[in-house]
Protein backbone atom coordinates (compact mmCIF):
# COMPACT_ATOMS: atom_id res chain seq x y z
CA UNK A 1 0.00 0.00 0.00
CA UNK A 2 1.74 3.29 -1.00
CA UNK A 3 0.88 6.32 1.27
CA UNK A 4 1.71 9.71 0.50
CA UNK A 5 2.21 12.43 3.22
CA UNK A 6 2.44 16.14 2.98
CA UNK A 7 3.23 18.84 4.80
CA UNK A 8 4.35 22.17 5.11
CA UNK A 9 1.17 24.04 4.62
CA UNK A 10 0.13 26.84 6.22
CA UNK A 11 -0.79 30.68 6.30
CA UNK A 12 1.74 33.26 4.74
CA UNK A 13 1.45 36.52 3.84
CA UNK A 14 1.84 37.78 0.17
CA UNK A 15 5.50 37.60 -0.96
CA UNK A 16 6.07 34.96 1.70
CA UNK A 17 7.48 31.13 0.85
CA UNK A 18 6.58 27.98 2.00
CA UNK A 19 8.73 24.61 1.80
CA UNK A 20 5.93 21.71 0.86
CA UNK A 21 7.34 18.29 1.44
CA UNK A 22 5.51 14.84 0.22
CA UNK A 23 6.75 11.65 2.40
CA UNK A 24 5.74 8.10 0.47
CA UNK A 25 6.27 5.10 1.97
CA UNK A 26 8.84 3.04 -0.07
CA UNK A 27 11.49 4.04 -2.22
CA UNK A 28 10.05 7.19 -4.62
CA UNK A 29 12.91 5.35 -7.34
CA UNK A 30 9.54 3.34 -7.63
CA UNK A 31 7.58 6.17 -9.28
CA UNK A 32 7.85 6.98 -12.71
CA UNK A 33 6.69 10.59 -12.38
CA UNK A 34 6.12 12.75 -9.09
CA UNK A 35 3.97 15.99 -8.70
CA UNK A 36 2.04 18.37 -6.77
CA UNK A 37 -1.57 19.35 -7.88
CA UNK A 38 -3.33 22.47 -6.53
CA UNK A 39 -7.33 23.04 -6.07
CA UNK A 40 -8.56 26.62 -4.75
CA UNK A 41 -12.16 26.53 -3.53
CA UNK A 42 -15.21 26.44 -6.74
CA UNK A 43 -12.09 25.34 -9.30
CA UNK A 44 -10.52 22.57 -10.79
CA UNK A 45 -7.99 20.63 -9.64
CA UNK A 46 -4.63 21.75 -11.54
CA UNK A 47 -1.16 20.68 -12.02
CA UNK A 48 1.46 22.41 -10.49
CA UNK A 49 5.10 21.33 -11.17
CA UNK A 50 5.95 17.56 -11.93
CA UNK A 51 9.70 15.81 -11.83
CA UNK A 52 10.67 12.55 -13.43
CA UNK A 53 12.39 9.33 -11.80
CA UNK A 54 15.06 11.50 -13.76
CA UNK A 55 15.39 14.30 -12.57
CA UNK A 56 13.40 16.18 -15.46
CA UNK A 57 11.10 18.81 -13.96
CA UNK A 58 7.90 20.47 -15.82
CA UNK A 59 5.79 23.44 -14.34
CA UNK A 60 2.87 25.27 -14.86
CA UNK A 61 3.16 28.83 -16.16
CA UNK A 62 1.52 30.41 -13.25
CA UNK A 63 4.26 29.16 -11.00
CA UNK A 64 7.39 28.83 -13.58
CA UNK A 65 10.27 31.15 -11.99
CA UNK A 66 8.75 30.99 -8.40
CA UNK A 67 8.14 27.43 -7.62
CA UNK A 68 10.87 24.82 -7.32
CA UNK A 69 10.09 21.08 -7.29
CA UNK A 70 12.93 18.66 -6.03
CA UNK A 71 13.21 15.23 -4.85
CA UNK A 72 15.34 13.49 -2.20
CA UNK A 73 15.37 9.95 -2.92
CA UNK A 74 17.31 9.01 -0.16
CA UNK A 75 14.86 10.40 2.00
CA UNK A 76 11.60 9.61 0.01
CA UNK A 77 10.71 12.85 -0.02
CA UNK A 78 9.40 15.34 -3.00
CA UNK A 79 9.57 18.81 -2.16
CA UNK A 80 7.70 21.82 -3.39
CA UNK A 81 9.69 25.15 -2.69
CA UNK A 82 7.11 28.33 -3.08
CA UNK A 83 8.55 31.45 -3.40
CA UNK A 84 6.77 34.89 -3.79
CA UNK A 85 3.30 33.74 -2.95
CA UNK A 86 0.19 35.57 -4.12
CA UNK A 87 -3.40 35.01 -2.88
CA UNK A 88 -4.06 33.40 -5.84
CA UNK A 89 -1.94 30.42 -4.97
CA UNK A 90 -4.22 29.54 -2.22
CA UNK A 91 -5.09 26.79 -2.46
CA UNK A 92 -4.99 22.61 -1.44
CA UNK A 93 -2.03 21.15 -2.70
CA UNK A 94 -1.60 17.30 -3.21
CA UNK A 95 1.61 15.17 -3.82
CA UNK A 96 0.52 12.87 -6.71
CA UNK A 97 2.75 9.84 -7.62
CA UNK A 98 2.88 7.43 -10.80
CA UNK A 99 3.91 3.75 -11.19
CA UNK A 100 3.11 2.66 -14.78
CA UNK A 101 -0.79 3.61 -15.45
CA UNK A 102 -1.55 3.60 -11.48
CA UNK A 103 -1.50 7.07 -9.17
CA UNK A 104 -1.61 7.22 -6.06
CA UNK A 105 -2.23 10.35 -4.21
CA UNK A 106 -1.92 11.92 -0.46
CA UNK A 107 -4.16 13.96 1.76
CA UNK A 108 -3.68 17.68 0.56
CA UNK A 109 -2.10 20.30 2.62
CA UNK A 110 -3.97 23.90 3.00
CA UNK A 111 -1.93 26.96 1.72
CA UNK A 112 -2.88 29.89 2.36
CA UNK A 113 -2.03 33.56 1.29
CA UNK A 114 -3.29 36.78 3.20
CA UNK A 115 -2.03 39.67 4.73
């Protein structure tokens, strides 16, 4: 059973950062493809930054040049570095992870951004 845990959520003000971090259970060399989602309140769920088993990162615009995804492997941990937060990256964010055609997910942490 893979379980994904995140953490690092919590309430900043505008221009503020927040580390994320995404704990699996296992070795994350098992995934194929890592990632953190987002999903504000009324919207869609939306991607967010993604990194490969090697080491090949994608992001969406909205966060490109502020956001920073990483992974440790040693430590089974993906992180999510968020720099220069605006209100409209409030949101839920959720580690995803993909073996093959399965994905697993974790919980969601809350971010929030208000002064």
């Amino acid at each position: 059973q893979v379980q994904l845990v995140e953490s690092g959520g919590g309430l900043v003000q505008p221009g503020g950062s927040l580390r994320l971090s995404c704990a699996a259970s296992g070795s994350i060399s098992n995934f194929n493809v890592m990632g953190w989602h987002r999903q504000a309140p009324g919207k869609q769920r939306e991607l967010v930054a993604t990194i490969t088993s090697g080491g090949t990162t994608n992001y969406a615009d909205s966060v490109k040049g502020r956001f920073t995804i990483s992974r440790d492997n040693a430590r089974s941990t993906v992180y999510l570095q968020m720099n220069s937060l605006q209100p409209e990256d409030t949101a839920a964010y959720y580690c995803k992870a993909i073996r093959f055609t399965v994905q697993y997910w974790g919980q969601g942490t809350q971010v929030t951004i208000s002064s």
